[in-house]
N, C-alpha and C. Protein backbone atom coordinates (compact mmCIF):
# COMPACT_ATOMS: atom_id res chain seq x y z
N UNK A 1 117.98 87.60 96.82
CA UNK A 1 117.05 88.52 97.46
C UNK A 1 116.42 87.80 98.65
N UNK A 2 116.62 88.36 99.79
CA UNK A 2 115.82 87.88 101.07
C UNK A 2 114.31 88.10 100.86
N UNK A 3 113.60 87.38 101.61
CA UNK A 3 112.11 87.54 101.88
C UNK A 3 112.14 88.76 102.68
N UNK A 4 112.74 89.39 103.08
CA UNK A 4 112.43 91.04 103.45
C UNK A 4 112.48 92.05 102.63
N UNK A 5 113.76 91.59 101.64
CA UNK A 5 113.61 92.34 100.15
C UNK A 5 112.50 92.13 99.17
N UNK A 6 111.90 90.86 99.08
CA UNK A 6 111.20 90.72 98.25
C UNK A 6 109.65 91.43 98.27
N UNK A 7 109.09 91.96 96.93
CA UNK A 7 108.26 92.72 97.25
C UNK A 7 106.72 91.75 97.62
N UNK A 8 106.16 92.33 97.48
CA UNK A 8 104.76 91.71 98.06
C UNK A 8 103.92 91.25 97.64
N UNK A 9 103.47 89.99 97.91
CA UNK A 9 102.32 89.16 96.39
C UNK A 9 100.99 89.63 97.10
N UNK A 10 100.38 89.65 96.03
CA UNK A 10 99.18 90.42 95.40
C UNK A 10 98.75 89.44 96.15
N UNK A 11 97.26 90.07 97.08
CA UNK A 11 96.44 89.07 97.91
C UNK A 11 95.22 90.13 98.09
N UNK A 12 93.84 89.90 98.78
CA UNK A 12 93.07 90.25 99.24
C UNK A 12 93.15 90.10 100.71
N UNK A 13 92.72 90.94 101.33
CA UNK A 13 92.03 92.24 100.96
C UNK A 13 93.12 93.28 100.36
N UNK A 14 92.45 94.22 99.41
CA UNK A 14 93.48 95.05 98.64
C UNK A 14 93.56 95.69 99.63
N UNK A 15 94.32 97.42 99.97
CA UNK A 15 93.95 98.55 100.85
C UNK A 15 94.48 99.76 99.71
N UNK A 16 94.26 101.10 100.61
CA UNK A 16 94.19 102.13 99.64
C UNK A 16 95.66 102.33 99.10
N UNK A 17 96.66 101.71 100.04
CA UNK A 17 98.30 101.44 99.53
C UNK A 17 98.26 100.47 98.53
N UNK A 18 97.50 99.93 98.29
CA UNK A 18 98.01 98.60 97.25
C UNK A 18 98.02 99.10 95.78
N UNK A 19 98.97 99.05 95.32
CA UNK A 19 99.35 98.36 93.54
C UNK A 19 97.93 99.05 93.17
N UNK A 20 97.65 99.79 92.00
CA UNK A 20 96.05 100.25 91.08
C UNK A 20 96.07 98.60 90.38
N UNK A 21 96.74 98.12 89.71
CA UNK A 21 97.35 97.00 88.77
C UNK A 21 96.72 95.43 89.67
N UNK A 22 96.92 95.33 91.28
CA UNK A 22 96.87 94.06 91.57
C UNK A 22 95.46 93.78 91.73
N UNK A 23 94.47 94.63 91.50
CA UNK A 23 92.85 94.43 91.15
C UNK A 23 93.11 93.65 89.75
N UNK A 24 93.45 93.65 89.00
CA UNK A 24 93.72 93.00 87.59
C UNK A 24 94.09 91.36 88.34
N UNK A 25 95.25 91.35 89.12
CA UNK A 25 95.43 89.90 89.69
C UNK A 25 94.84 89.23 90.35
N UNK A 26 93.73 90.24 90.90
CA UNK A 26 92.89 89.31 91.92
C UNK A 26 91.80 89.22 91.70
N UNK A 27 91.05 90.08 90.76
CA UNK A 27 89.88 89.92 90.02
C UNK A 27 89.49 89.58 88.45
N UNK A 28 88.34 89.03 88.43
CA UNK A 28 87.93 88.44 87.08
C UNK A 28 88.42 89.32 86.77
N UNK A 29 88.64 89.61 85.33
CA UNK A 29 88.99 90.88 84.06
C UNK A 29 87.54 91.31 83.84
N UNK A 30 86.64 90.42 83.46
CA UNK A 30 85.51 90.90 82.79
C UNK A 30 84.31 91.75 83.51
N UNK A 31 84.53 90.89 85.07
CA UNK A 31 83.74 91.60 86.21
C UNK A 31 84.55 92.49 86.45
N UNK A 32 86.00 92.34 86.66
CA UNK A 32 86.22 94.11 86.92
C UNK A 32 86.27 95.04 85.76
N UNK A 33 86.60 94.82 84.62
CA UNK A 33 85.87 95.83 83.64
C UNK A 33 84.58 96.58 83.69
N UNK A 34 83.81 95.54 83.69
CA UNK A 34 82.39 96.20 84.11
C UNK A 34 82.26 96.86 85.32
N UNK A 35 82.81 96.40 86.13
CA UNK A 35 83.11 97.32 87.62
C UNK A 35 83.27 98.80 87.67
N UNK A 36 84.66 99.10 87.03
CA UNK A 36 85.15 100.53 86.70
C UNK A 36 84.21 100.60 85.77
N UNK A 37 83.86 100.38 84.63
CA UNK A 37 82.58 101.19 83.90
C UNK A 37 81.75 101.71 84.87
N UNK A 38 81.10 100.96 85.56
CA UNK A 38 79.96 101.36 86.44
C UNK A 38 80.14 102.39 86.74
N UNK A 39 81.42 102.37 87.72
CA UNK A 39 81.78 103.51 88.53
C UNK A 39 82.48 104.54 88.03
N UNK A 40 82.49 104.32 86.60
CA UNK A 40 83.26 105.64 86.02
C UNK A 40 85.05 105.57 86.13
N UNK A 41 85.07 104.69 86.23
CA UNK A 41 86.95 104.69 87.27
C UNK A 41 87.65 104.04 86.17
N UNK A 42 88.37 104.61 85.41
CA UNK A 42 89.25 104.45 84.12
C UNK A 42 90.81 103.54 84.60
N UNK A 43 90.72 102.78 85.52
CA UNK A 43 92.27 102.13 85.78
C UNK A 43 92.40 100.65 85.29
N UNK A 44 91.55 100.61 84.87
CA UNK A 44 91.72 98.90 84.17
C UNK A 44 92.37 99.75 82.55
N UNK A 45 93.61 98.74 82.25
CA UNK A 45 94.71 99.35 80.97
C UNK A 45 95.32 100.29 81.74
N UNK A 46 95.31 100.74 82.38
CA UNK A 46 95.71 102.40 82.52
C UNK A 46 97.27 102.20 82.75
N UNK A 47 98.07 103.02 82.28
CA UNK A 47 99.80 102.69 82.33
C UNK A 47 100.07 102.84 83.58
N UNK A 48 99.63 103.95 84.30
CA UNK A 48 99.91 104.19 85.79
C UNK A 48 99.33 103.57 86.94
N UNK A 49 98.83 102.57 86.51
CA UNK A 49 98.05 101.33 87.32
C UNK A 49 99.49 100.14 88.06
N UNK A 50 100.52 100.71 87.12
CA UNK A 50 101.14 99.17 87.35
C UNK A 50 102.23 100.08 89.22
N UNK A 51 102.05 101.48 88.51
CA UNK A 51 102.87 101.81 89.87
C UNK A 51 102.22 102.85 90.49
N UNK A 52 101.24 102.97 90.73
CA UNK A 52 100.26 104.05 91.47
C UNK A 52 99.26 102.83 92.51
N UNK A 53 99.22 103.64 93.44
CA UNK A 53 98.12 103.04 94.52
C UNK A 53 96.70 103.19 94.49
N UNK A 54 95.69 103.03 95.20
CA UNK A 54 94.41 103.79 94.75
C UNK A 54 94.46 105.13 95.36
N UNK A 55 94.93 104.96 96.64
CA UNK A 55 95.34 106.56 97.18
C UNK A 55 96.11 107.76 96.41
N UNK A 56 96.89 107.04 95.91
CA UNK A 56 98.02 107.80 94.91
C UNK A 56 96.97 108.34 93.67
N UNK A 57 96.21 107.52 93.18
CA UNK A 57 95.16 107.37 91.85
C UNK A 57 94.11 108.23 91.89
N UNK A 58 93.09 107.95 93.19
CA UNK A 58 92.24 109.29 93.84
C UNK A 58 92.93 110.49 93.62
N UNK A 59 94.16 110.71 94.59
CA UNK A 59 94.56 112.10 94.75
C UNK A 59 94.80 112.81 93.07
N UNK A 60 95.68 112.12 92.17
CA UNK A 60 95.53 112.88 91.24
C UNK A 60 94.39 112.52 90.34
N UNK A 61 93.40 112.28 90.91
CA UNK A 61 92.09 112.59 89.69
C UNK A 61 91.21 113.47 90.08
N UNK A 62 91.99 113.78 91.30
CA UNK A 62 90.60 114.69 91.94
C UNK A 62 90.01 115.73 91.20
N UNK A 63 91.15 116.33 90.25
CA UNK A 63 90.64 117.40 89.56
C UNK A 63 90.98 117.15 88.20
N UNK A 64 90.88 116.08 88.02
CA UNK A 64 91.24 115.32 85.94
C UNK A 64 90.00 115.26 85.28
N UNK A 65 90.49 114.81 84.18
CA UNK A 65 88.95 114.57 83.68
C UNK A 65 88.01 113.28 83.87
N UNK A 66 88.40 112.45 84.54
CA UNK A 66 87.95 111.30 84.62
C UNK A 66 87.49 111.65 86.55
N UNK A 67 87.37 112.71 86.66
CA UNK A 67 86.51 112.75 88.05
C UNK A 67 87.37 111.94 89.55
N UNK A 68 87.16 112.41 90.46
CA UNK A 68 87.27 111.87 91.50
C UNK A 68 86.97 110.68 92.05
N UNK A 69 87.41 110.34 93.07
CA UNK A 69 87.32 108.43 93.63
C UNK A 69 87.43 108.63 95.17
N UNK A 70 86.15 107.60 95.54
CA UNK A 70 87.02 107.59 96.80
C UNK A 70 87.43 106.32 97.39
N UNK A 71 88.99 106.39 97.72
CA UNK A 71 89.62 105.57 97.34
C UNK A 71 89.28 104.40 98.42
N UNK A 72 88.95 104.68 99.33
CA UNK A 72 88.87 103.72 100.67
C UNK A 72 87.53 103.01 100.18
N UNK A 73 86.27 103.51 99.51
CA UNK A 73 85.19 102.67 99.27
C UNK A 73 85.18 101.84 98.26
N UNK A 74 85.88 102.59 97.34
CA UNK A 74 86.40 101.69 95.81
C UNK A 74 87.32 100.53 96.51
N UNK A 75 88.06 100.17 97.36
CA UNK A 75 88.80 99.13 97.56
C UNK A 75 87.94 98.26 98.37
N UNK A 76 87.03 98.95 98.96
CA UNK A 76 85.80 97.97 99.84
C UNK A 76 85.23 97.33 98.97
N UNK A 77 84.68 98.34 97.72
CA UNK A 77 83.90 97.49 97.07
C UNK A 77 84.40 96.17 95.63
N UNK A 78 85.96 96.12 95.70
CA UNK A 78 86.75 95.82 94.81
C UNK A 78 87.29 94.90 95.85
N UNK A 79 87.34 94.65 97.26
CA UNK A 79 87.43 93.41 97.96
C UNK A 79 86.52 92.59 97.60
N UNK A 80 85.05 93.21 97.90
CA UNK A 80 83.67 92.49 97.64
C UNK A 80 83.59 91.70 96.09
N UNK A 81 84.39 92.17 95.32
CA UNK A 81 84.12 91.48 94.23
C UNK A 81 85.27 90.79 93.94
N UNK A 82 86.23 90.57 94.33
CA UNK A 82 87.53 89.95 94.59
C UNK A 82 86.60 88.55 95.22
N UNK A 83 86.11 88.39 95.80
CA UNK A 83 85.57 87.42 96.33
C UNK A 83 84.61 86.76 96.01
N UNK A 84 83.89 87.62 95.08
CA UNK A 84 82.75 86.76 95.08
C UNK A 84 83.10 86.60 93.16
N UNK A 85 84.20 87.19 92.84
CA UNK A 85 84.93 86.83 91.19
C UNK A 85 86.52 86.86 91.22
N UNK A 86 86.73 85.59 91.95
CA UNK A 86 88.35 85.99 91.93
C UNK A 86 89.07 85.71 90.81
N UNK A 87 90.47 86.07 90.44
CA UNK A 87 90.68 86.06 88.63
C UNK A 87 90.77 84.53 88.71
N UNK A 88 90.79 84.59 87.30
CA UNK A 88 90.15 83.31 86.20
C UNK A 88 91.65 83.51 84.93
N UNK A 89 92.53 82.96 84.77
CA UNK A 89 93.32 83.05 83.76
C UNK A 89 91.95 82.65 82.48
N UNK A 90 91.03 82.89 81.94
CA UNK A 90 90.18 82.35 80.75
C UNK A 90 89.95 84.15 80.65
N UNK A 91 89.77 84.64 81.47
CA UNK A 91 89.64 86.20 80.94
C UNK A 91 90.54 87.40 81.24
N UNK A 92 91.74 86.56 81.49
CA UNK A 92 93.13 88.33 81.50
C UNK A 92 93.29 88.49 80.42
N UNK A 93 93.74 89.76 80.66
CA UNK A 93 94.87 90.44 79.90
C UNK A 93 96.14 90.57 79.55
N UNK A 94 96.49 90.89 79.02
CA UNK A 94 97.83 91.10 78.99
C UNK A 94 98.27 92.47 79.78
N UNK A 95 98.94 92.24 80.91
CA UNK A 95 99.28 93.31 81.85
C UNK A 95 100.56 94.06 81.35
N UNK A 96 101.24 93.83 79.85
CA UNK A 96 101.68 94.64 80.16
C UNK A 96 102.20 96.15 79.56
N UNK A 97 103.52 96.66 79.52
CA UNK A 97 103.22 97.84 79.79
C UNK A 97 102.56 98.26 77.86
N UNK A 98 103.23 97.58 77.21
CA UNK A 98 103.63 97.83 75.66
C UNK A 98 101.49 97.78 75.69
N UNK A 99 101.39 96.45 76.04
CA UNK A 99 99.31 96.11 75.98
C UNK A 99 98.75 97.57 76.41
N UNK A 100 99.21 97.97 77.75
CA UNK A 100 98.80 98.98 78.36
C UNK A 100 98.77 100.27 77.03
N UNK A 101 99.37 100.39 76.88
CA UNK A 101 99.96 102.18 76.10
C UNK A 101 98.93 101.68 74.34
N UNK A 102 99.51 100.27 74.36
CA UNK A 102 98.02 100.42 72.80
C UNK A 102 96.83 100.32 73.18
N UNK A 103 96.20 100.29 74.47
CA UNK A 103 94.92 100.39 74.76
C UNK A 103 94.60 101.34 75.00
N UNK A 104 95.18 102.35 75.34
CA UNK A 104 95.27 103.83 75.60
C UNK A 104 95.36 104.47 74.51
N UNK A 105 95.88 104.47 73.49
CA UNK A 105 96.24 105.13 72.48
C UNK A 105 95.46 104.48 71.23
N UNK A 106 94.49 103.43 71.29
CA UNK A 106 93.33 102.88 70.84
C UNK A 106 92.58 102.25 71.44
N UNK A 107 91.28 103.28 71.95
CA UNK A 107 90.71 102.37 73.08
C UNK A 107 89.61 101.73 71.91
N UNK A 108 89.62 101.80 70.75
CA UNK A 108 88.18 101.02 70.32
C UNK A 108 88.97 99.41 70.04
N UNK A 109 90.70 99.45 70.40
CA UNK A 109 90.67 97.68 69.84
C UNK A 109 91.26 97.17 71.33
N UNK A 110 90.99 97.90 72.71
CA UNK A 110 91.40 97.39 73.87
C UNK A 110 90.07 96.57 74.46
N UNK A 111 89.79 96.27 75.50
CA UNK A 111 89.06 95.61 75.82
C UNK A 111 87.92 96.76 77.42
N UNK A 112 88.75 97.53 77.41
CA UNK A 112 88.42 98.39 78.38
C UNK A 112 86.96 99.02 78.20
């Protein structure tokens, strides 16, 4: 695979194209947990995190039950904490998909 094929490592600043999932790589777990609590924003675990954007993520929540986003300020404010908590391997997760779908399908033993 050429470096033109290859896809793209997870960096800051995120944008509203980037990965829902590479906030998990670039931020604490625990500060961004509490993050999306704050803000109501259910994509930490979420299965469609690993291939949805925040743009992609906004548009279909606009009318879900987990409410609307807007996606350009949520990545402003998810730079801002990218920086001032960048990830820490002492508090991930397990990213993946199998972790994902039992945290969803039991959120009282996920961490979310």
């Amino acid at each position: 695979m050429s470096d033109a094929e290859a896809p793209p490592e997870p960096k800051l600043p995120l944008t509203v194209d980037s990965p829902i999932a590479w906030a998990e790589l670039l931020v604490d777990n625990d500060e961004l947990q509490r993050f999306y609590k704050a803000k109501g924003v259910h994509c930490f675990f979420c299965c469609a995190a690993e291939a949805e954007t925040f743009a992609q993520g906004a548009r279909v929540h606009a009318g879900g039950p987990h409410g609307a986003f807007d996606a350009g300020k949520l990545v402003a404010e998810l730079n801002e904490l990218g920086r001032k908590h960048p990830f820490r391997e002492e508090t991930a997760y397990d990213p993946s998909l199998w972790a994902r779908l039992l945290g969803w399908l039991f959120p009282a033993d996920s961490k979310a």
